[in-house]
N, C-alpha and C. Protein backbone atom coordinates (compact mmCIF):
# COMPACT_ATOMS: atom_id res chain seq x y z
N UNK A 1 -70.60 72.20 200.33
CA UNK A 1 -71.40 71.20 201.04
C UNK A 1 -70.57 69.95 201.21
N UNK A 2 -70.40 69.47 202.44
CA UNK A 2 -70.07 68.41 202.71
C UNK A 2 -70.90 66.77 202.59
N UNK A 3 -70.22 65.79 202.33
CA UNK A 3 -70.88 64.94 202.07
C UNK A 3 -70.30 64.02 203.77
N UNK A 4 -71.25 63.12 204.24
CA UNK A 4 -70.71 62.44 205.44
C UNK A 4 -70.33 61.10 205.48
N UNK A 5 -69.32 60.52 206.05
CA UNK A 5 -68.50 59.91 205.54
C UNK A 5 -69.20 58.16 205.20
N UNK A 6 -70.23 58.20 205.93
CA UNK A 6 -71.05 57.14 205.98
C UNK A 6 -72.01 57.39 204.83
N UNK A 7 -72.46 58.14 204.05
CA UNK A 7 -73.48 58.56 203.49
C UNK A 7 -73.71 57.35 201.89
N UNK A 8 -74.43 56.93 201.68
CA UNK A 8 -74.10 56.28 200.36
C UNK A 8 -74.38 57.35 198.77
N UNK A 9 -73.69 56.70 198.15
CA UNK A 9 -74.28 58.01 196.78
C UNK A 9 -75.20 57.62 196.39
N UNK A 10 -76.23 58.68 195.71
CA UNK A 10 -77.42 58.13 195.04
C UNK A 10 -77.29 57.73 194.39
N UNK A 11 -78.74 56.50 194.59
CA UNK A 11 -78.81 55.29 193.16
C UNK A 11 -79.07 55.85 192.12
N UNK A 12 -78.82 54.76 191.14
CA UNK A 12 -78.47 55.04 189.82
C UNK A 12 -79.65 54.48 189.73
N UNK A 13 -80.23 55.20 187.91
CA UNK A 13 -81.45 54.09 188.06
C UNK A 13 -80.93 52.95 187.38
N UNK A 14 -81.43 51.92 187.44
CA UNK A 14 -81.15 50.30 186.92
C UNK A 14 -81.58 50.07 186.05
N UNK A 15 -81.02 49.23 185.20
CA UNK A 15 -82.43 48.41 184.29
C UNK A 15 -81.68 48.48 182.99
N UNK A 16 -81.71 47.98 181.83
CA UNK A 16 -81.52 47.84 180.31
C UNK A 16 -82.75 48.02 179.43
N UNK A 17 -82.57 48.63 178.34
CA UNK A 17 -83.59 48.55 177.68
C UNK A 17 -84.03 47.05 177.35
N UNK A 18 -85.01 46.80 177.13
CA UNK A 18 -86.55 45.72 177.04
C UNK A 18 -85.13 44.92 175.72
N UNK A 19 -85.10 43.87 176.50
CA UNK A 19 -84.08 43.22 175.07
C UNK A 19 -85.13 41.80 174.77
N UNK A 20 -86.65 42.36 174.68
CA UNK A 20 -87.33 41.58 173.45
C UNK A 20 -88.38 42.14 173.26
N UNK A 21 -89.43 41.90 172.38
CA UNK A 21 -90.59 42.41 171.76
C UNK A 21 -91.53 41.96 172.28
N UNK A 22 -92.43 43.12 172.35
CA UNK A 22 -92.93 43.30 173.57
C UNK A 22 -94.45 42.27 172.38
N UNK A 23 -94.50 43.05 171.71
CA UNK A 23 -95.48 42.50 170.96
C UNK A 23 -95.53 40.62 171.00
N UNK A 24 -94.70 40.68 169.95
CA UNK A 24 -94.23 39.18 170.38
C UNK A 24 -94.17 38.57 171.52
N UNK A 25 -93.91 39.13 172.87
CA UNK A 25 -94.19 38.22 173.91
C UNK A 25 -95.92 38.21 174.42
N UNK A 26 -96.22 39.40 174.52
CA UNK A 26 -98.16 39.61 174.77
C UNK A 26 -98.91 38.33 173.76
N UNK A 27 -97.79 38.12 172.19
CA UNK A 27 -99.08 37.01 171.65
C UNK A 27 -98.89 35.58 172.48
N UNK A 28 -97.55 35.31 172.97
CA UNK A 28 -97.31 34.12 173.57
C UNK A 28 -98.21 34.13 174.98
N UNK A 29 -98.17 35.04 175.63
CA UNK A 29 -98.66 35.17 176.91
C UNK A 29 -99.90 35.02 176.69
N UNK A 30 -100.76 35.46 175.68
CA UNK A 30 -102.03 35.37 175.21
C UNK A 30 -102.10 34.28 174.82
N UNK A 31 -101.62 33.22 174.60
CA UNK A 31 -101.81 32.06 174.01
C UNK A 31 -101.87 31.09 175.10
N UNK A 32 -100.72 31.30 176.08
CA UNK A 32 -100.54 30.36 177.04
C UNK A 32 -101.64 31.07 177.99
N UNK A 33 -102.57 32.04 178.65
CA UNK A 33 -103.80 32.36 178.91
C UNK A 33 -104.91 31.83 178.74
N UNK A 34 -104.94 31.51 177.05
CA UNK A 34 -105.82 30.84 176.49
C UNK A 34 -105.77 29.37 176.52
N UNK A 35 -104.60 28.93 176.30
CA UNK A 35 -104.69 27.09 177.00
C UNK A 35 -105.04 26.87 178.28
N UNK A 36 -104.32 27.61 179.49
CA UNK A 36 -104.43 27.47 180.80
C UNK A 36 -105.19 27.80 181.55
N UNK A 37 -105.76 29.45 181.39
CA UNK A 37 -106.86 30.17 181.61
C UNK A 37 -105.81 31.21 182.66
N UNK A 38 -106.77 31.84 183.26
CA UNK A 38 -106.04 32.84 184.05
C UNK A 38 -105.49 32.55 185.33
N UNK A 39 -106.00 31.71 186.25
CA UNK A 39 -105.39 31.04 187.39
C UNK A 39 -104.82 29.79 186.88
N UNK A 40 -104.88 29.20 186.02
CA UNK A 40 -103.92 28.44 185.64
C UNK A 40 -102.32 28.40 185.24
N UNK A 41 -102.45 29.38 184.12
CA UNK A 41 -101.15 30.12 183.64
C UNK A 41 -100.24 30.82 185.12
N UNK A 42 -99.62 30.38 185.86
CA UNK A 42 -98.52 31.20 186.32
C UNK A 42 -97.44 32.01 185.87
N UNK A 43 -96.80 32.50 186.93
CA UNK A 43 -96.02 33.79 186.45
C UNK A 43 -94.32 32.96 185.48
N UNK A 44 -94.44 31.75 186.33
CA UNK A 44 -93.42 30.50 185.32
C UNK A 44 -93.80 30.05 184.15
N UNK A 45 -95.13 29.89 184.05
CA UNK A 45 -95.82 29.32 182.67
C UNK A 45 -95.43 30.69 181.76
N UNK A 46 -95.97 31.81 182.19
CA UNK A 46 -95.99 32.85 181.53
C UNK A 46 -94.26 33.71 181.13
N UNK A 47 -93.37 33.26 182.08
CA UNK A 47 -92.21 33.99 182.17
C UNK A 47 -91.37 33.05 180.99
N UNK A 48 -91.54 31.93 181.13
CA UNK A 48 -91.14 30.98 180.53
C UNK A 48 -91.10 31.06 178.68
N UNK A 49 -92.48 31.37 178.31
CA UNK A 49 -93.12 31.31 176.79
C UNK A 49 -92.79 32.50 176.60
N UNK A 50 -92.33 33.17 177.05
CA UNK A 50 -92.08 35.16 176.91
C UNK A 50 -91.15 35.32 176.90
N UNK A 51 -89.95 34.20 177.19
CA UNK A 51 -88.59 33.94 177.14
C UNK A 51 -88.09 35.21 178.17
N UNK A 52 -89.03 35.90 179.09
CA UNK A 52 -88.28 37.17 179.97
C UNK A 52 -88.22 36.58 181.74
N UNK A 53 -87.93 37.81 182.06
CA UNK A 53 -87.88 37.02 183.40
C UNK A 53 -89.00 37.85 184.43
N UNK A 54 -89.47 37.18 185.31
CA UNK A 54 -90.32 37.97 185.68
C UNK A 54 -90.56 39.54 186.66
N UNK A 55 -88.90 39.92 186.72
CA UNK A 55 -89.23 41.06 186.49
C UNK A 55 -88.95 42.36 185.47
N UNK A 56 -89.04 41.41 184.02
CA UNK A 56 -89.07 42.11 183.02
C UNK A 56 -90.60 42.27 182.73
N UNK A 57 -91.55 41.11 183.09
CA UNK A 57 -92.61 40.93 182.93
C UNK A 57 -93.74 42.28 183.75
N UNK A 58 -93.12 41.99 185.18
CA UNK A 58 -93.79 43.41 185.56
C UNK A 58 -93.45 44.75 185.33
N UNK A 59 -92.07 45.19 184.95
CA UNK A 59 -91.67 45.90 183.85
C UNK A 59 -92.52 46.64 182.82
N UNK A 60 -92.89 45.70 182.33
CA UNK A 60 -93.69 46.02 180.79
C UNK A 60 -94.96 45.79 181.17
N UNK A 61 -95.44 44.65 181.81
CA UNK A 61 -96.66 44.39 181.92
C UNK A 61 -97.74 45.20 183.51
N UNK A 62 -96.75 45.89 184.47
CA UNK A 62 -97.25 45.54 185.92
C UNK A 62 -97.68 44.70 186.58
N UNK A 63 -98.66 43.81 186.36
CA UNK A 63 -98.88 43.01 187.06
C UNK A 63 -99.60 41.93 186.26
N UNK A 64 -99.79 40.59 186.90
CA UNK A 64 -100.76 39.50 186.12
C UNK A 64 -101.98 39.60 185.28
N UNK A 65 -102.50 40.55 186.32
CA UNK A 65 -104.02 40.93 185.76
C UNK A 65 -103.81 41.82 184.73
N UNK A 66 -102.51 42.94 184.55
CA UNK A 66 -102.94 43.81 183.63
C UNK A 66 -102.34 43.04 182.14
N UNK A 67 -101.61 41.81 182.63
CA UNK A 67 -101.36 41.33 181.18
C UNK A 67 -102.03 40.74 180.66
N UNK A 68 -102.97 40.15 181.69
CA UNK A 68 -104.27 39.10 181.15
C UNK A 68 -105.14 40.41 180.33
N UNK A 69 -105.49 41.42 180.59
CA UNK A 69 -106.31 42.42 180.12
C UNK A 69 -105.70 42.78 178.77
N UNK A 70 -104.18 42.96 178.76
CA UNK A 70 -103.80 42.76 177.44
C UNK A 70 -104.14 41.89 176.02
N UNK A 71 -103.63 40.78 176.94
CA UNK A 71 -103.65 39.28 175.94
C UNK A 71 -105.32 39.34 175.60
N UNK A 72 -106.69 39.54 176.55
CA UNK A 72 -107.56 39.59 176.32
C UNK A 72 -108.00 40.54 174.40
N UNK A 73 -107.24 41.70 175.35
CA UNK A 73 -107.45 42.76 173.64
C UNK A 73 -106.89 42.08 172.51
N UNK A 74 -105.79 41.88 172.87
CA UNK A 74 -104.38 40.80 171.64
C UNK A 74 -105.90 40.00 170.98
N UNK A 75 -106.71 39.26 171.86
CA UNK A 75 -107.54 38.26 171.54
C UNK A 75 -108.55 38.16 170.97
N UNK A 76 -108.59 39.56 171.12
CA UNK A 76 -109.94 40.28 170.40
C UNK A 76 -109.38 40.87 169.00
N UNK A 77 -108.40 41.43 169.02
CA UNK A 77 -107.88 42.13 168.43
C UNK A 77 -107.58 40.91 166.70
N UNK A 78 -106.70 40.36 167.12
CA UNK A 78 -106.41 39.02 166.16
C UNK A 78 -107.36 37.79 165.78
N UNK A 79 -108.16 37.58 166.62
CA UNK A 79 -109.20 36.56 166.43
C UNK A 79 -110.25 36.64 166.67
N UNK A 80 -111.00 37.61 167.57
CA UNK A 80 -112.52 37.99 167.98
C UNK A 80 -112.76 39.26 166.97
N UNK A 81 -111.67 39.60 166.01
CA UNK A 81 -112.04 40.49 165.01
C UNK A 81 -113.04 40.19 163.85
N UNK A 82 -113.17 38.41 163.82
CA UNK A 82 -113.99 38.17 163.08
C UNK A 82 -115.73 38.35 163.10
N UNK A 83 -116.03 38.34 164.65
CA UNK A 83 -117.49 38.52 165.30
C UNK A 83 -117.38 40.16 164.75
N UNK A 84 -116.78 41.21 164.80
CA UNK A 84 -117.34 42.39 164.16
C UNK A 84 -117.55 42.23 162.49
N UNK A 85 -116.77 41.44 162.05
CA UNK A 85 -116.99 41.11 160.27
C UNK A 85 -118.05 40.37 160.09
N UNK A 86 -118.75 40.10 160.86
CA UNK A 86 -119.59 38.65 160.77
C UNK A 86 -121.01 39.76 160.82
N UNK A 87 -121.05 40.32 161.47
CA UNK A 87 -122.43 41.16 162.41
C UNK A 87 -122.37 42.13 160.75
N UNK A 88 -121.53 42.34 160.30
CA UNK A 88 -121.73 43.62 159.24
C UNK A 88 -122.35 43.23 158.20
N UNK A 89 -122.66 42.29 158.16
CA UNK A 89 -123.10 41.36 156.89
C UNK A 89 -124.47 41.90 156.28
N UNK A 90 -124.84 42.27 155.01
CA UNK A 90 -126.39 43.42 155.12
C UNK A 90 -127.50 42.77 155.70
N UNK A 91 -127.77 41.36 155.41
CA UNK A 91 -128.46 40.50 155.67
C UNK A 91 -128.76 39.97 157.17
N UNK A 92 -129.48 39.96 158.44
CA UNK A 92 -129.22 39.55 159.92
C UNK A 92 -129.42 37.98 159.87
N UNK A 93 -129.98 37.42 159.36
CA UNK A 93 -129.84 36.15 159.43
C UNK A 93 -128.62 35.60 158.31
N UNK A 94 -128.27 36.19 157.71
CA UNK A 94 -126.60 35.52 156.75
C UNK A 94 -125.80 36.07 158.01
N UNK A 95 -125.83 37.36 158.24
CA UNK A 95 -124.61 37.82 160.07
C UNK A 95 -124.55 36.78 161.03
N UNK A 96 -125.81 36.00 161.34
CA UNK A 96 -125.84 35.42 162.68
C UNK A 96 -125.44 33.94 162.00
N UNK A 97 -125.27 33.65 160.91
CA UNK A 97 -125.32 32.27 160.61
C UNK A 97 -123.74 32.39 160.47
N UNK A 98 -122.98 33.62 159.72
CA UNK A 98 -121.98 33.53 159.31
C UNK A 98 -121.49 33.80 160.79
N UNK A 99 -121.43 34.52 161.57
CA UNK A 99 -121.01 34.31 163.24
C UNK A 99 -120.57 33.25 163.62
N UNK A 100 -121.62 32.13 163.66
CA UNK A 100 -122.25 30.91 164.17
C UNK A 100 -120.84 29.56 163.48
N UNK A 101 -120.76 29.80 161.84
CA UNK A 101 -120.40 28.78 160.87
C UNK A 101 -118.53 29.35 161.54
N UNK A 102 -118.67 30.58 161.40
CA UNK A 102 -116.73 30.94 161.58
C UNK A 102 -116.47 30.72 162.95
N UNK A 103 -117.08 30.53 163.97
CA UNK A 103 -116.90 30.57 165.48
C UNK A 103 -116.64 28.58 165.60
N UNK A 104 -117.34 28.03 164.71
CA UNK A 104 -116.85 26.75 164.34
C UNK A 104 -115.35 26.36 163.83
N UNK A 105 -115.31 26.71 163.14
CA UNK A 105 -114.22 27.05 162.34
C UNK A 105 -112.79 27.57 163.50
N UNK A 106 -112.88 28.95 164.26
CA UNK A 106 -111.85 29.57 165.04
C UNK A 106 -111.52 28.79 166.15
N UNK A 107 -112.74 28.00 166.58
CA UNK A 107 -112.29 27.52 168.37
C UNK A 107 -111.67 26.09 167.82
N UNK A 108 -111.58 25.44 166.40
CA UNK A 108 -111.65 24.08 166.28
C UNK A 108 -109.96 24.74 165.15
N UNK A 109 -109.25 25.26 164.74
CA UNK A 109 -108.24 25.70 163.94
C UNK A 109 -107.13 24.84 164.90
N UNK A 110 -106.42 24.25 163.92
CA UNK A 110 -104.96 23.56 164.69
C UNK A 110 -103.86 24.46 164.63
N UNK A 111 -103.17 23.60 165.68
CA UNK A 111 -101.83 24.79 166.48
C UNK A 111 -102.10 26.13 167.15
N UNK A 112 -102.97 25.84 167.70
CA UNK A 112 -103.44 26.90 168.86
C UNK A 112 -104.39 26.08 169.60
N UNK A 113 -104.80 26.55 171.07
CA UNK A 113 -105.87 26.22 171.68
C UNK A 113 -106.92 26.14 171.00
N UNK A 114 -107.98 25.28 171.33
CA UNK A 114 -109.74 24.90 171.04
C UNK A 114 -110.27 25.97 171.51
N UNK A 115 -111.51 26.13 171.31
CA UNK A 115 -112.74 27.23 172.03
C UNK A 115 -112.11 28.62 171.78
N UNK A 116 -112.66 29.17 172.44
CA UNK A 116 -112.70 31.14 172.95
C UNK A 116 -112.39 31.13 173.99
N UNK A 117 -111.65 31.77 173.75
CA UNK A 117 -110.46 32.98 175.20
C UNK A 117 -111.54 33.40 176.16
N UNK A 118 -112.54 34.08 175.50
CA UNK A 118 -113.51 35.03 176.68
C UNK A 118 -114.25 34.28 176.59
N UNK A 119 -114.98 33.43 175.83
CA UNK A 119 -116.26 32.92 175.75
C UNK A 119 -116.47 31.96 177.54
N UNK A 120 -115.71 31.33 177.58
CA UNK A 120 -115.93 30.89 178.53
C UNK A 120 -114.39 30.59 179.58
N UNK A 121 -114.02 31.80 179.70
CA UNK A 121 -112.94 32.47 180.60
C UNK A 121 -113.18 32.68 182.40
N UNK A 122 -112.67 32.56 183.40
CA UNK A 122 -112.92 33.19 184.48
C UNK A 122 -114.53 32.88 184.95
N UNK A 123 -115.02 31.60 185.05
CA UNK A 123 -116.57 31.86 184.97
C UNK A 123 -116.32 31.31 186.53
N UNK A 124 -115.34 31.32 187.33
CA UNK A 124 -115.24 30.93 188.93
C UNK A 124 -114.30 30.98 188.93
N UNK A 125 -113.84 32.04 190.34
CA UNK A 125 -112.02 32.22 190.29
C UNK A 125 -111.98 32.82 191.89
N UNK A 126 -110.97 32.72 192.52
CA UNK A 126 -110.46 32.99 194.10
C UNK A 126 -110.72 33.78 194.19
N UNK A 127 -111.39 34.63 195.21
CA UNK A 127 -111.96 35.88 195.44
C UNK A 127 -111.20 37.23 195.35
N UNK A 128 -110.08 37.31 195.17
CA UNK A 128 -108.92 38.24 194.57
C UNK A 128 -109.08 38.31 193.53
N UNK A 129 -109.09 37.23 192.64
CA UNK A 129 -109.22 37.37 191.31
C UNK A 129 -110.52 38.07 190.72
N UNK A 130 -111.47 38.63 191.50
CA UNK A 130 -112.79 38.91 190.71
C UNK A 130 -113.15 40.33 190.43
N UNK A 131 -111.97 40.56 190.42
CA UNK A 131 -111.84 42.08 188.91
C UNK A 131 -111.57 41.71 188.13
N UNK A 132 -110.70 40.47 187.98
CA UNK A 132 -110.65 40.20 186.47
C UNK A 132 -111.59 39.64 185.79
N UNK A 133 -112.52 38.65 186.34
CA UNK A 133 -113.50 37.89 186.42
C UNK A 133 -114.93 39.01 185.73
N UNK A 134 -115.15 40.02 186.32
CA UNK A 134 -115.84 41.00 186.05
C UNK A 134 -115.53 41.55 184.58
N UNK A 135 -113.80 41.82 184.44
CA UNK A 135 -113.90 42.14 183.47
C UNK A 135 -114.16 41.44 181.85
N UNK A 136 -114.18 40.00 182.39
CA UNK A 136 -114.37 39.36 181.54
C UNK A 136 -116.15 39.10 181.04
N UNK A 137 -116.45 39.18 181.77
CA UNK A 137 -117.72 39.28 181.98
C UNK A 137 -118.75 40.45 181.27
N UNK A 138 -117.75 40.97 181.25
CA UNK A 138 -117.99 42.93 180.68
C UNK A 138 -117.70 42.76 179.23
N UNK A 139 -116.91 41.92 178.57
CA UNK A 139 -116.35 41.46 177.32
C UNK A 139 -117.75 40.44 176.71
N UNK A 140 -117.63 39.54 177.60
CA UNK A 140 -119.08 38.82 177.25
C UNK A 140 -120.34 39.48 176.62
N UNK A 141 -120.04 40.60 177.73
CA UNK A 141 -121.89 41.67 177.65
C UNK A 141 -121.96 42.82 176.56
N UNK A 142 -120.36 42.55 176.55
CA UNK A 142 -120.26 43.65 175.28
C UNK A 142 -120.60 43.07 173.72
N UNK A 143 -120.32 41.96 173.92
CA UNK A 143 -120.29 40.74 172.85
C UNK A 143 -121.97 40.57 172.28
N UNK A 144 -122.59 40.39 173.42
CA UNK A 144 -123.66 40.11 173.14
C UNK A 144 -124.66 41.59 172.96
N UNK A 145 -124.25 42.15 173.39
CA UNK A 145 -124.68 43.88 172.93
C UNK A 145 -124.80 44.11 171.55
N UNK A 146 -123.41 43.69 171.08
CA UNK A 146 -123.82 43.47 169.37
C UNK A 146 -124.43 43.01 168.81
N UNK A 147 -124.70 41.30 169.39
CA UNK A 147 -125.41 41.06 168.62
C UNK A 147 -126.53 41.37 168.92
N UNK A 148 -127.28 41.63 169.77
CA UNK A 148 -128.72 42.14 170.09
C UNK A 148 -128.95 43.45 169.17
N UNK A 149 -127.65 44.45 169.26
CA UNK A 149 -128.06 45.23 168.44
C UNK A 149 -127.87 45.00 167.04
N UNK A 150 -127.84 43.74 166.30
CA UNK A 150 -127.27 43.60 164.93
C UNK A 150 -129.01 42.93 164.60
N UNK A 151 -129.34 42.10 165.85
CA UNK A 151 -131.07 41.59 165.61
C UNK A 151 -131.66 42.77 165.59
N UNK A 152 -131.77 43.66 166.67
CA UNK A 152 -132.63 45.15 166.48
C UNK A 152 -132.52 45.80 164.99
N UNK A 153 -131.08 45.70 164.46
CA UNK A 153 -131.40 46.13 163.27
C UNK A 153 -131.84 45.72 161.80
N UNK A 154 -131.97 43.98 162.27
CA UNK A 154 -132.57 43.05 161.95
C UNK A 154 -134.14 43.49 161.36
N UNK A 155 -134.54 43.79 162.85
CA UNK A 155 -135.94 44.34 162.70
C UNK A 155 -136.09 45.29 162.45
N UNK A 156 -135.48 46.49 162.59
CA UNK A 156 -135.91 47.55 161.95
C UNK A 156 -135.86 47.68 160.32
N UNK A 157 -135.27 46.81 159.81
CA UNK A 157 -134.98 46.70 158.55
C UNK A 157 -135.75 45.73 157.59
N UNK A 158 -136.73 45.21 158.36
CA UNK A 158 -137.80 44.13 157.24
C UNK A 158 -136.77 42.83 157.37
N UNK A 159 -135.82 42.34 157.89
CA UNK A 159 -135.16 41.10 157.87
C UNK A 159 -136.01 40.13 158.73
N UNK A 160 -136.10 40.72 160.12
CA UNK A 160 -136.49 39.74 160.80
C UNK A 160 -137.73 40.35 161.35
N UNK A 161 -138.87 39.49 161.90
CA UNK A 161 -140.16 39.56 162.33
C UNK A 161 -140.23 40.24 163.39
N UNK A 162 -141.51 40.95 162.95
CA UNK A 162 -141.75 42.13 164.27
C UNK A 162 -141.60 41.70 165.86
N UNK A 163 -141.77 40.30 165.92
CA UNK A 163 -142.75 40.11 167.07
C UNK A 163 -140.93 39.46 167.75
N UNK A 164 -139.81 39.28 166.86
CA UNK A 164 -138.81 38.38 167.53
C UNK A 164 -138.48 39.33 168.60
N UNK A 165 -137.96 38.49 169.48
CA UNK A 165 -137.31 39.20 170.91
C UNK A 165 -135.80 39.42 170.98
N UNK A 166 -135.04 40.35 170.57
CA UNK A 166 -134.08 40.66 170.51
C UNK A 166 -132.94 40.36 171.50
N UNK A 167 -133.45 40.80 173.01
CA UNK A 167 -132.70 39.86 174.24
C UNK A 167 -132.64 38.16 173.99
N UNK A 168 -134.12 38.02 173.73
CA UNK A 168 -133.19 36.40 173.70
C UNK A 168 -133.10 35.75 172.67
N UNK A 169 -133.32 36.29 171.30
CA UNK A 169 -132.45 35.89 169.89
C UNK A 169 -130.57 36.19 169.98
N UNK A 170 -130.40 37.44 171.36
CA UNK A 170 -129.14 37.50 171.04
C UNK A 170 -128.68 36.30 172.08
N UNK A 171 -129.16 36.16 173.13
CA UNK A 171 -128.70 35.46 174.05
C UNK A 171 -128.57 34.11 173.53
N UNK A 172 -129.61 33.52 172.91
CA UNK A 172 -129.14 32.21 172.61
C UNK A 172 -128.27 32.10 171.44
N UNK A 173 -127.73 32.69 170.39
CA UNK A 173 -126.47 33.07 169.65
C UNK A 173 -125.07 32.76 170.63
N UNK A 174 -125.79 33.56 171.34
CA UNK A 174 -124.60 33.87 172.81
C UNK A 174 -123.78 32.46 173.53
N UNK A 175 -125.71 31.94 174.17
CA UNK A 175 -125.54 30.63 174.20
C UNK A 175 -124.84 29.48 173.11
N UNK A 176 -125.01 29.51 172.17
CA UNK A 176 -124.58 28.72 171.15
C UNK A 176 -123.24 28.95 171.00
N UNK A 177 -122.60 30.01 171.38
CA UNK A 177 -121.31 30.19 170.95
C UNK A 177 -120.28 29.70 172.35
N UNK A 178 -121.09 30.35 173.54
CA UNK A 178 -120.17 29.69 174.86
C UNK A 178 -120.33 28.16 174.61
N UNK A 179 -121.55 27.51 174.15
CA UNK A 179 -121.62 26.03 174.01
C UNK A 179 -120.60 25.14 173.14
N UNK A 180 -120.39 25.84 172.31
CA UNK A 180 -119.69 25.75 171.12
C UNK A 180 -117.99 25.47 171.89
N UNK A 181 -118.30 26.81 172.29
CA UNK A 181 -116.50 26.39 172.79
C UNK A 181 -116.29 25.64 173.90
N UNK A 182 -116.78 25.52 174.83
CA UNK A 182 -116.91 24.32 175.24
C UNK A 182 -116.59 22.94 174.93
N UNK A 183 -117.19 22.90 174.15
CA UNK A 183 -116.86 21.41 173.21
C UNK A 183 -115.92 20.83 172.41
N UNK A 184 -115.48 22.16 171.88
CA UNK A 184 -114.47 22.20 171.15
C UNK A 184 -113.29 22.27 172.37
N UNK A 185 -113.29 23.00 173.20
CA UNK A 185 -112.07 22.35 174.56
C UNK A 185 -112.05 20.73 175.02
N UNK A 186 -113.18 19.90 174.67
CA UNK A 186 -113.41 18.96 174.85
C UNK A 186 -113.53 18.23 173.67
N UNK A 187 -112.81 18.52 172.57
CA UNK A 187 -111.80 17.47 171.34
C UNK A 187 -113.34 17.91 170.21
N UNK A 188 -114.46 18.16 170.40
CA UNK A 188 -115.36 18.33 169.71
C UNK A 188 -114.86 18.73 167.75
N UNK A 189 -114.58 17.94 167.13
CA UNK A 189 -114.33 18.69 165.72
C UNK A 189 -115.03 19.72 164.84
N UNK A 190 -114.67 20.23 164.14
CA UNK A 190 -115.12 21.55 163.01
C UNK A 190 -116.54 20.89 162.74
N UNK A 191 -116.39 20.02 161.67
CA UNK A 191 -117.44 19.07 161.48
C UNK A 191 -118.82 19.09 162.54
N UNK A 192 -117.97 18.47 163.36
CA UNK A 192 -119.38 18.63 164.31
C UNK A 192 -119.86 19.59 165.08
N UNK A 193 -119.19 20.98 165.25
CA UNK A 193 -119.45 22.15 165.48
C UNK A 193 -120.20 22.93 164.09
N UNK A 194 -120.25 22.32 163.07
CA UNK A 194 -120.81 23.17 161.93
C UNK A 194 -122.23 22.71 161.84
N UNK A 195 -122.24 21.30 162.14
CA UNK A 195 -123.56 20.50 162.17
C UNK A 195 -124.42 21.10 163.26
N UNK A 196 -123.84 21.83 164.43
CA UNK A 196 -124.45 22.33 165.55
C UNK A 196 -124.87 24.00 165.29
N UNK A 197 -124.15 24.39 164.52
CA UNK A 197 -124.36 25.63 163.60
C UNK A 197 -125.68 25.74 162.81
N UNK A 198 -125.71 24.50 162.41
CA UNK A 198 -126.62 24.42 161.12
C UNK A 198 -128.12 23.93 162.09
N UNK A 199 -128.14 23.46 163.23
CA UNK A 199 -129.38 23.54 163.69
C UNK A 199 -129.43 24.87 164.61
N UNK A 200 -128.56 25.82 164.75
CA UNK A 200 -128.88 26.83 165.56
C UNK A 200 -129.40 27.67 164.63
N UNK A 201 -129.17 27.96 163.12
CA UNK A 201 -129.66 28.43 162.15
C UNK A 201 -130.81 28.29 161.65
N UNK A 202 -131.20 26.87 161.96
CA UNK A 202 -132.61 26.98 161.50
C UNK A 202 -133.83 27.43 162.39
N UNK A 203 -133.26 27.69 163.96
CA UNK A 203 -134.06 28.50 164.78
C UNK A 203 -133.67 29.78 164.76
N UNK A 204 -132.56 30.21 164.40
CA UNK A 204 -132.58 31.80 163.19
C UNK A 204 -133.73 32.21 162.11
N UNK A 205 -133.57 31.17 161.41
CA UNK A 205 -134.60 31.63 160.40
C UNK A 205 -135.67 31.21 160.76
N UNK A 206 -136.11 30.63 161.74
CA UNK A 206 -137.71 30.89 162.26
C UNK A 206 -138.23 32.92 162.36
N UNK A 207 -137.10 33.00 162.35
CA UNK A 207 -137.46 34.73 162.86
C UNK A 207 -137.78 35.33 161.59
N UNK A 208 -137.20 34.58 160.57
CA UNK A 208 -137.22 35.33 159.41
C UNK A 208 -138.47 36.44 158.73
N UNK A 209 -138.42 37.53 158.44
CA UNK A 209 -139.51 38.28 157.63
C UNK A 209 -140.08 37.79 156.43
């Protein structure tokens, strides 16, 4: 077989192996997510704190959105791990208080961003952006799924009163916690997020059995 004289040889494939950790860059990217938010953080903000370049970034990551979906888990994974420790508690009103008192505590911790990543993430974004927006949203509903089902088992268990309403004992938890971070993005201290704890608790234990 002849080759023609114009013909080029086939490409080689390109590329070096990943010369950083991948892990290690998803927590930075997750961090700078969480200060900036998702249309905030650019692919410079993000290329930058990841020390890669951005097309190492789509590389590893594919695209913006699928790293935001990452950093999201990273976020859950490392710090929204505490809302599943919190809900396990035998007691539903010590679960929802201890929720309530550590969610004070996480959005207000120094050397990291204030508030929650998802809590109040993506709540209005460019109309491209609203798959991600959705999916955040889906994180929210999942969030509050628990706790509705941590009150249901509230009640089934002699903790809390027959008559409480489970949708909106979880929702305003819910509420209290997007409120929460909020404030705490807005300089709000531990202190005074615990004091806001401590009156969301005592409309907890109105439910009490």
């Amino acid at each position: 077989m002849t080759i023609a004289k114009n013909a080029k040889p086939a490409s080689r494939p390109r590329g070096r192996p990943r010369a950083f950790d991948r892990d290690e860059a998803l927590a930075k990217a997750a961090e700078t997510f969480w200060r900036l938010g998702y249309e905030g953080a650019s692919i410079a903000d993000l290329t930058a704190v990841m020390g890669i370049t951005p097309q190492s970034l789509y590389s590893a990551f594919t695209s913006k959105a699928d790293l935001y979906r990452e950093a999201l888990q990273w976020y859950q994974d490392h710090v929204g791990a505490s809302t599943v420790a919190a809900l396990a508690e035998g007691d539903a009103v010590i679960a929802l208080t201890r929720l309530l008192s550590e969610a004070a505590e996480e959005f207000t911790k120094k050397g990291r961003p204030h508030g929650c990543m998802i809590s109040t993430a993506v709540l209005t974004c460019a109309t491209e952006n609203e798959p991600v927006a959705r999916h955040v949203s889906d994180l929210r509903g999942a969030t509050l799924a628990l706790i509705r089902a941590r009150v249901e088992r509230g009640i089934d268990e002699g903790q809390l009163s027959p008559g409480t309403d489970p949708e909106a004992l979880a929702r305003f938890v819910g509420a209290m916690i997007q409120g929460m971070s909020v404030q705490a993005q807005d300089g709000a201290s531990k202190a005074a997020l615990l004091a806001l704890a401590r009156h969301a608790v005592t409309e907890i234990e109105r439910h009490r059995a």
